[in-house]
Protein backbone atom coordinates (compact mmCIF):
# COMPACT_ATOMS: atom_id res chain seq x y z
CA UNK A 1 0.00 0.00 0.00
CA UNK A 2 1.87 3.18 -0.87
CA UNK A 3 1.59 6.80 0.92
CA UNK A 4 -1.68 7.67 -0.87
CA UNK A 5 -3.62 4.71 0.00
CA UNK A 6 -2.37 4.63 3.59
CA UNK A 7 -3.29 8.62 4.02
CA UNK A 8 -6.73 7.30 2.38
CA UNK A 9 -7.29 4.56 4.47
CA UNK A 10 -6.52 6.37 7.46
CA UNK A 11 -8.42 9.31 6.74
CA UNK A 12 -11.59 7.36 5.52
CA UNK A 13 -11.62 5.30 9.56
CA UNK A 14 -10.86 8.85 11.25
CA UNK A 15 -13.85 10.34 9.06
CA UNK A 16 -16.36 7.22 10.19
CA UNK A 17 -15.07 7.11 14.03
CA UNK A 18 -16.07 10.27 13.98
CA UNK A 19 -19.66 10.40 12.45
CA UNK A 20 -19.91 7.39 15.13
CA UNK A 21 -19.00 9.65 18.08
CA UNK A 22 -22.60 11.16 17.01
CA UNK A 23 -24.38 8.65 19.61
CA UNK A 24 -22.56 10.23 22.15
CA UNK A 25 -24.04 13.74 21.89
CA UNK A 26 -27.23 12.78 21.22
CA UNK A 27 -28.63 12.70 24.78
CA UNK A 28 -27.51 16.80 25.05
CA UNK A 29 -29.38 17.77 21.30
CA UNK A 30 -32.15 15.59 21.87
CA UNK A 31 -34.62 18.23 23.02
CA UNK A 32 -33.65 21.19 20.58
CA UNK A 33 -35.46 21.28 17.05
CA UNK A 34 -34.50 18.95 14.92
CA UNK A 35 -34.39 20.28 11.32
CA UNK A 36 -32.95 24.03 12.75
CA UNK A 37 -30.38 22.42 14.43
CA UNK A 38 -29.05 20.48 12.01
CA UNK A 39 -29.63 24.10 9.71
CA UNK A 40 -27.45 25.69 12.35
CA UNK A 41 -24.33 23.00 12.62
CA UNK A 42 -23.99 23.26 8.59
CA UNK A 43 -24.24 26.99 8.24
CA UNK A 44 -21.36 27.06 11.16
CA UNK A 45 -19.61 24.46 9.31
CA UNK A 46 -20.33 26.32 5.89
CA UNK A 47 -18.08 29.51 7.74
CA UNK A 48 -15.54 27.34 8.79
CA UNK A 49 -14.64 25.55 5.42
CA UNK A 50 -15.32 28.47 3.27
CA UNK A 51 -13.04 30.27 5.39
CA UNK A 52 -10.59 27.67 4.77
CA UNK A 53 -11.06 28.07 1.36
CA UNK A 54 -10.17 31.92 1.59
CA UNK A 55 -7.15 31.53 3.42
CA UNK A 56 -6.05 28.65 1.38
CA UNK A 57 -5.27 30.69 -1.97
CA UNK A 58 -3.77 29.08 -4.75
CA UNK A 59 -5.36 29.18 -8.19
CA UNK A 60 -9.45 29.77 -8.42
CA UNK A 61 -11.28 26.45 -9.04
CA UNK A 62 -14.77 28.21 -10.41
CA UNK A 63 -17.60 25.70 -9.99
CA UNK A 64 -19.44 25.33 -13.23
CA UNK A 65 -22.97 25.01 -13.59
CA UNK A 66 -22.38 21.59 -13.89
CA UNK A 67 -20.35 21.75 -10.81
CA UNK A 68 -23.30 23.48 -9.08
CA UNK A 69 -25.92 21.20 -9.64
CA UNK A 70 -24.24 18.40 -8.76
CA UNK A 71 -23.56 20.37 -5.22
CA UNK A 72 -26.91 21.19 -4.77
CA UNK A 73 -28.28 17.50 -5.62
CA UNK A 74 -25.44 16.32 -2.94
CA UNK A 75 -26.52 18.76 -0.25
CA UNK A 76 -30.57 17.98 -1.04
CA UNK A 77 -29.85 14.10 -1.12
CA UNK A 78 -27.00 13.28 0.99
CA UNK A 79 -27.68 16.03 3.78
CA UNK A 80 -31.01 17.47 3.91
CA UNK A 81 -33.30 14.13 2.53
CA UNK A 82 -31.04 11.58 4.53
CA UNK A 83 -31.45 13.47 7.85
CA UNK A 84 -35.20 14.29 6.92
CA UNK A 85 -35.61 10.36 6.46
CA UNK A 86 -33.81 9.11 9.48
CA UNK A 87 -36.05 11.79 12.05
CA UNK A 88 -39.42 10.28 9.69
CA UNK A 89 -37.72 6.44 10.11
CA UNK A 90 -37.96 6.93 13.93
CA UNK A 91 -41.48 7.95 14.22
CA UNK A 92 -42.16 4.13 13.41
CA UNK A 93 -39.05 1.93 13.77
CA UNK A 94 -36.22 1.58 15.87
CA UNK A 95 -32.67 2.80 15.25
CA UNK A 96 -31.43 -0.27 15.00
CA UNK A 97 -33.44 -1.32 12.12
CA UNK A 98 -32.04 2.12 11.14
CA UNK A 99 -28.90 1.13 11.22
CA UNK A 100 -29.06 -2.01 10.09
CA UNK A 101 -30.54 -0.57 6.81
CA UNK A 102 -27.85 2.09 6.23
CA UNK A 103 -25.36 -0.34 7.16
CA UNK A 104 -25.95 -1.77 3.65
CA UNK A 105 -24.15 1.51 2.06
CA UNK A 106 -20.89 -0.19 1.75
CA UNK A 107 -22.56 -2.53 -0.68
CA UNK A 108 -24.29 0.00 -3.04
CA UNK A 109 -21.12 1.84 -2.65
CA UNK A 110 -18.97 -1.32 -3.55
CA UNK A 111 -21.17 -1.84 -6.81
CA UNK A 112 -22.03 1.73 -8.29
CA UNK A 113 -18.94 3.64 -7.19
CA UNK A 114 -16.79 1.72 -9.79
CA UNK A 115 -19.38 2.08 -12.55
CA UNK A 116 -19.39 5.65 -11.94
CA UNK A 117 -15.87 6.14 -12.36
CA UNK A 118 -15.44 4.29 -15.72
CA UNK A 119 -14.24 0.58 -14.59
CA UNK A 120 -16.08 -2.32 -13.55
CA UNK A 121 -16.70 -3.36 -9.98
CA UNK A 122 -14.36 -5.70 -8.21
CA UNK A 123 -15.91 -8.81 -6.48
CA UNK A 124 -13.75 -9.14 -4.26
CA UNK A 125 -14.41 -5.51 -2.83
CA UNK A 126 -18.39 -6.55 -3.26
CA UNK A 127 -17.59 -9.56 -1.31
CA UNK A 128 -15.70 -7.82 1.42
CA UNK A 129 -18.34 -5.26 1.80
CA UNK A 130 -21.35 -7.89 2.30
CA UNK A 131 -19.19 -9.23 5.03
CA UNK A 132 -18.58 -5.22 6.73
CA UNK A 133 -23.13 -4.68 5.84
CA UNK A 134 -23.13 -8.26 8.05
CA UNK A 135 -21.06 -6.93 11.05
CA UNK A 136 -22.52 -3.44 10.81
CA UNK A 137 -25.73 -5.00 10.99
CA UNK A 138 -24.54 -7.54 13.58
CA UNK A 139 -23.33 -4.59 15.79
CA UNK A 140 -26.62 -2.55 15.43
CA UNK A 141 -28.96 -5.60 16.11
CA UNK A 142 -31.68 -6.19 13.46
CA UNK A 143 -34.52 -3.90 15.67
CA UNK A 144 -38.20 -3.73 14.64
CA UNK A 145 -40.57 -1.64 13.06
CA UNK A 146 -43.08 -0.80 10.31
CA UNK A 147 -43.15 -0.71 6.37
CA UNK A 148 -43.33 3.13 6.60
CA UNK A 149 -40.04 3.32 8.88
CA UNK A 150 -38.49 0.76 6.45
CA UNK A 151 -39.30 3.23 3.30
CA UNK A 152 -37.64 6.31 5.19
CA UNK A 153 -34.76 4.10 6.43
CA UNK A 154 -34.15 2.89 3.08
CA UNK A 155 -34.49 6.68 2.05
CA UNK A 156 -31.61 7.74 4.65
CA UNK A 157 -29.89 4.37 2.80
CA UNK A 158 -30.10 6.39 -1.34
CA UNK A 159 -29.38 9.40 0.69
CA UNK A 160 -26.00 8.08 2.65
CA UNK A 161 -25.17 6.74 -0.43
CA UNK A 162 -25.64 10.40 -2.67
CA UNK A 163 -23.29 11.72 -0.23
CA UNK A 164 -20.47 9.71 -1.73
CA UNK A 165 -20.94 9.04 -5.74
CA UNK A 166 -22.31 12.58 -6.40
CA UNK A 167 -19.24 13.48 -4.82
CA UNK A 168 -17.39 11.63 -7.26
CA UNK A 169 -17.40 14.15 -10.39
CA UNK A 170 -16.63 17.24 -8.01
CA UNK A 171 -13.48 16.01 -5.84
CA UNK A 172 -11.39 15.85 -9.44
CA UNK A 173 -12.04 19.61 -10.48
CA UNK A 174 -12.94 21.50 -6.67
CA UNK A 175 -11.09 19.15 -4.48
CA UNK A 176 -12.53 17.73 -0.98
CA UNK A 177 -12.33 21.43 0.90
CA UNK A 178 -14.74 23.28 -1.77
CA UNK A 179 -16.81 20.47 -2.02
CA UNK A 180 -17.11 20.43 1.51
CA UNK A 181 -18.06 24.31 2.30
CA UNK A 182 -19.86 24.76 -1.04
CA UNK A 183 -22.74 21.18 0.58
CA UNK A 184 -22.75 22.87 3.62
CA UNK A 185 -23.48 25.90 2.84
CA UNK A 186 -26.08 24.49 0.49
CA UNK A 187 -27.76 22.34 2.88
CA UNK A 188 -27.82 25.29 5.74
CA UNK A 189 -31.20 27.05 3.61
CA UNK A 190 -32.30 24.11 2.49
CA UNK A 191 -32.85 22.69 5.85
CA UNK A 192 -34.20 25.88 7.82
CA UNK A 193 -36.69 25.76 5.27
CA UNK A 194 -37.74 22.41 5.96
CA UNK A 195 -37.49 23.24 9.24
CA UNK A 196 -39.79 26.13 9.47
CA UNK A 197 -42.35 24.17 7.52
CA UNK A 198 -42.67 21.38 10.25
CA UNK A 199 -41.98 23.93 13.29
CA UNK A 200 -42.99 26.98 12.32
CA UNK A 201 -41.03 30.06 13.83
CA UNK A 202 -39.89 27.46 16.71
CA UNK A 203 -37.26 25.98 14.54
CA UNK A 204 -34.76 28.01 16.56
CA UNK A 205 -34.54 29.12 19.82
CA UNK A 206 -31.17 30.29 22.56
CA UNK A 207 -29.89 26.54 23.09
CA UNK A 208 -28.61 25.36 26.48
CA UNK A 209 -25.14 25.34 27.71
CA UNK A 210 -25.32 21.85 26.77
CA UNK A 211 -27.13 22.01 23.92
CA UNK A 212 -24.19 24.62 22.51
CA UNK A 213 -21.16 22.48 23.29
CA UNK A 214 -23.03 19.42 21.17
CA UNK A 215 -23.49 21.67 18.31
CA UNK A 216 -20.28 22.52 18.40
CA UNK A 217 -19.02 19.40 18.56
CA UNK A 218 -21.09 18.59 15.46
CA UNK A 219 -20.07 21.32 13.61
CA UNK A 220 -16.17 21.13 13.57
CA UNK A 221 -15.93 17.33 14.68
CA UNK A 222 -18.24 15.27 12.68
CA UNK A 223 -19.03 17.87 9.56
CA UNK A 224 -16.08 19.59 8.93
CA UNK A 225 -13.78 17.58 9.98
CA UNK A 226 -15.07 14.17 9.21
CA UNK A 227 -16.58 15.72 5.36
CA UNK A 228 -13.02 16.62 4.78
CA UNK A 229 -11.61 13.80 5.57
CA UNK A 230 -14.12 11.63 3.98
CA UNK A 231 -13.87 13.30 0.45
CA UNK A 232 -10.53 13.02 1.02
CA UNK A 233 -10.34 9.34 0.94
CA UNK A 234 -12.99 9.42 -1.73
CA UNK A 235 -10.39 10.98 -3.86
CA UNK A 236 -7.65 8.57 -2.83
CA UNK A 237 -9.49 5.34 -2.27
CA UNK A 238 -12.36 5.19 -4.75
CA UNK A 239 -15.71 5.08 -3.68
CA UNK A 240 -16.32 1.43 -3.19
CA UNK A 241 -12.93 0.86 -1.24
CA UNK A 242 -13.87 4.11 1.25
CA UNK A 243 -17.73 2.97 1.12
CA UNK A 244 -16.21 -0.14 3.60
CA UNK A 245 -15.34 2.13 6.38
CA UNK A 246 -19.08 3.23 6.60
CA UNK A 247 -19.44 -0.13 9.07
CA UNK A 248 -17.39 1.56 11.36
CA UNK A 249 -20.22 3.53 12.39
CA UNK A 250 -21.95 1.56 14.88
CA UNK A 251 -18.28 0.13 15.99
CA UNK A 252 -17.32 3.39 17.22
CA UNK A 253 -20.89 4.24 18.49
CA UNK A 254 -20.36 1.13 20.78
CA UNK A 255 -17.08 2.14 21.69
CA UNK A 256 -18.25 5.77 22.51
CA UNK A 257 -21.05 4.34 24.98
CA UNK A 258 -18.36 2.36 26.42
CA UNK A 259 -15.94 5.17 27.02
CA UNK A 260 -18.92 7.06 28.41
CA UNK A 261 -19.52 4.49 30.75
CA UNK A 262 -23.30 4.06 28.99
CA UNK A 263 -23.02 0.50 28.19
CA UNK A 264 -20.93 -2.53 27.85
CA UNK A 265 -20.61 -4.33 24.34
CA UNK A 266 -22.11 -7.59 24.17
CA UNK A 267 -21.20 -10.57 21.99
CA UNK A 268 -23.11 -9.13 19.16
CA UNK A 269 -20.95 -5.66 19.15
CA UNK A 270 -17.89 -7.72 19.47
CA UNK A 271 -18.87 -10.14 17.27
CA UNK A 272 -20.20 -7.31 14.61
CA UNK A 273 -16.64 -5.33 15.12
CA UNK A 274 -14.77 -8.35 14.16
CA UNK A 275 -16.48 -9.05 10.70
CA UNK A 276 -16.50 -5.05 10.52
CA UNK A 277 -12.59 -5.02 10.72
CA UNK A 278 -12.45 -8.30 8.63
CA UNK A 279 -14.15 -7.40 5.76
CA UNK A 280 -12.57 -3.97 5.93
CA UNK A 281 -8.64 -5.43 5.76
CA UNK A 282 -9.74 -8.33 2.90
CA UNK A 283 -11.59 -5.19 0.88
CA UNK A 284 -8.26 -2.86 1.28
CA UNK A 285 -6.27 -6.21 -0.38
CA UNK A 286 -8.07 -5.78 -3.20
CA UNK A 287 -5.65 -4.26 -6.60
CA UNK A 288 -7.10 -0.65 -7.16
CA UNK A 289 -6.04 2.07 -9.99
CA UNK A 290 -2.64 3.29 -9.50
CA UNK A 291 -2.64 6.55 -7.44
CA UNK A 292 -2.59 9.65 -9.89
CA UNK A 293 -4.03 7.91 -12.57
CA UNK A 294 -7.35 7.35 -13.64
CA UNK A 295 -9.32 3.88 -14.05
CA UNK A 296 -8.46 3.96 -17.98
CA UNK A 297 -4.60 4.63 -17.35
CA UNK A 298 -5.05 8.45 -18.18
CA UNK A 299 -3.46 10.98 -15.66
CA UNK A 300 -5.17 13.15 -13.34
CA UNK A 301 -5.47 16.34 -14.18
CA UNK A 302 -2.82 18.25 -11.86
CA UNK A 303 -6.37 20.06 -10.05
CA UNK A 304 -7.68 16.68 -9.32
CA UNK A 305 -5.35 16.01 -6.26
CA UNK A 306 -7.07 15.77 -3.38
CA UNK A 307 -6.49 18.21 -0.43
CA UNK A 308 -3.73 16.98 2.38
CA UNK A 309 -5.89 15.47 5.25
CA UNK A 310 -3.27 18.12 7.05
CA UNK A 311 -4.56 21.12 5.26
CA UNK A 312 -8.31 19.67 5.70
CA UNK A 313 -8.33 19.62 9.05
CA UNK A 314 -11.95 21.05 9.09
C-alpha cells in the first residue's frame, strides 16, 4: 500500500469514528429542534470551510454550472433528505433497524462507485463489503418496526449513499475542501426551510449550555472535519474501497457508549466489530487504480489532487 492509500485509508476510519462519536451527543441535542439544528451546525460548518477556502489561496477552481448542480443535488440528497428520512424512520421503527438498513451503504457503494468512475466493480471488494453490511448490521442488532419506517430508512440508505458518488465528479475539479463548504453551505437554507415548515417560527430558539457544546461538537468534529476527511479518501481510495469504512459507524458508536460508561458491548458488538474489521482489511487487499491515474490509465489532471488530510483539518 503506498503513501496515498495509507493517508486514504486512514483518513476514511478517522472520518467514520467520527460520524460514530454522534451517539454520544445525542442525549444533550435531543430536546432542541430537529431540522434548525441540524440548519445551524452546517451553516457554522459552511463559515468554517469556506473560510478555509479563503485563506487557502492558490489558483481559483470556479464551480461550473455543472459543478453546481451536482452540489446542490449532494446537499438535497446526501444532507437534507437523509437526515429528513432518518427523524421520519424513527417515528415508526427503531434505530437499529435504522442502522441495520444504512449499514448496507458499503454494498451500493462497492457496486455503483466503480461504474461511476469508468471501470467495472471488483468482487472481491463486493464480497468484502457484504461481510462489513453483516457486522454493521450484527453490531446494530436487526430492531423492529413498520413498512413506513423501512421506506424512510431505506431513504436515509439512497441518501448516505448520494453523499459519496455525487461526490465523485466534483473532488477531481474542486477538491474535498470546496466540495465540503460549497454542501454545507447548500444544505444550511435548504434545511431551515424544511425546518420552518414542520416547526414553524420554533425551529430556533437560545440553546442550552449543553445544547451549545453538542453543536459545536457537530459542527467542527463530525461535519467539517469528518466531510473533509471523507472526500478526502474518496479521492484517494475510490468510492467502493472508502464505502467499507461506513461499518465503522456503529463500531465506534459502541465504543463511545463504552468510554462514556453508557453501556458494555455484548457478543453481538464484538462479534459485529470483528467481521467489521475483517471485511474492511480483505476489501483494502483488493488491486485498485494506480494513485494519480485514472481507471483507464489516463493521468489526473494536476487540479484533481485531493487536499492533504493536514490542510483539511476542518
Amino acid at each position: 500500500m503506498n503513501a496515498s492509500h495509507r493517508r486514504g485509508t486512514a483518513g476514511a476510519g478517522s472520518a467514520m469514528f467520527l460520524v460514530g462519536s454522534l451517539a454520544a451527543v445525542s442525549a444533550a441535542i435531543s430536546g432542541y429542534p430537529v431540522l434548525g439544528g441540524q440548519a445551524v451546525r452546517y451553516a457554522v460548518a459552511a463559515v468554517i470551510l469556506l473560510a478555509a477556502v479563503r485563506l487557502r489561496g492558490g489558483p481559483a477552481r470556479h464551480a461550473s454550472l455543472r459543478d453546481w448542480l451536482l452540489l446542490a443535488a449532494l446537499a438535497a440528497t446526501g444532507l437534507v433528505a437523509f437526515n429528513i428520512c432518518v427523524v421520519e424512520a424513527t417515528r415508526d421503527t427503531s434505530p437499529a433497524t435504522i442502522g441495520t438498513v444504512i449499514a448496507t451503504a458499503p454494498i451500493v457503494l462497492a457496486l455503483a462507485g466503480p461504474l461511476l468512475e469508468g471501470r467495472r466493480p471488483a468482487p472481491a471488494t463486493v464480497l468484502s463489503a457484504c461481510v462489513v453490511a453483516a457486522g454493521a448490521a450484527l453490531a446494530n442488532g436487526l430492531g423492529d418496526g413498520g413498512v413506513r419506517g423501512l421506506l424512510f430508512s431505506l431513504g436515509a440508505l439512497a441518501g448516505e449513499v448520494c453523499f459519496s458518488l455525487l461526490a465523485v465528479p466534483l473532488l477531481p475539479g474542486l477538491g474535498p475542501l470546496r466540495v465540503s463548504a460549497y454542501s454545507a453551505a447548500l444544505a444550511a437554507p435548504m434545511l431551515l426551510a424544511a425546518g420552518v415548515a414542520v416547526d414553524g417560527t420554533g425551529v430556533l430558539r437560545t440553546p442550552t449550555a449543553a445544547e451549545l457544546a453538542g453543536f459545536a461538537y457537530l459542527s467542527v468534529v463530525v461535519t467539517t472535519i469528518a466531510f473533509l476527511l471523507w472526500y478526502d479518501a474518496i479521492g484517494r481510495l475510490g468510492a467502493d474501497r472508502a464505502g467499507l469504512f461506513a461499518g465503522l459507524i456503529p463500531v465506534s458508536a459502541v465504543i463511545a457508549t463504552v468510554v462514556l460508561g453508557v453501556d458494555r458491548p455484548g457478543p453481538a458488538d464484538l462479534a459485529g466489530a470483528a467481521l467489521v474489521a475483517a471485511g474492511v482489511v480483505a476489501g483494502l487487499r483488493t488491486p485498485a487504480a494506480p494513485p494519480g491515474e485514472r481507471p483507464d490509465g489516463e493521468p489526473v489532471p494536476c487540479e484533481a489532487a485531493p487536499i492533504g488530510i493536514a490542510r483539511g483539518s476542518a
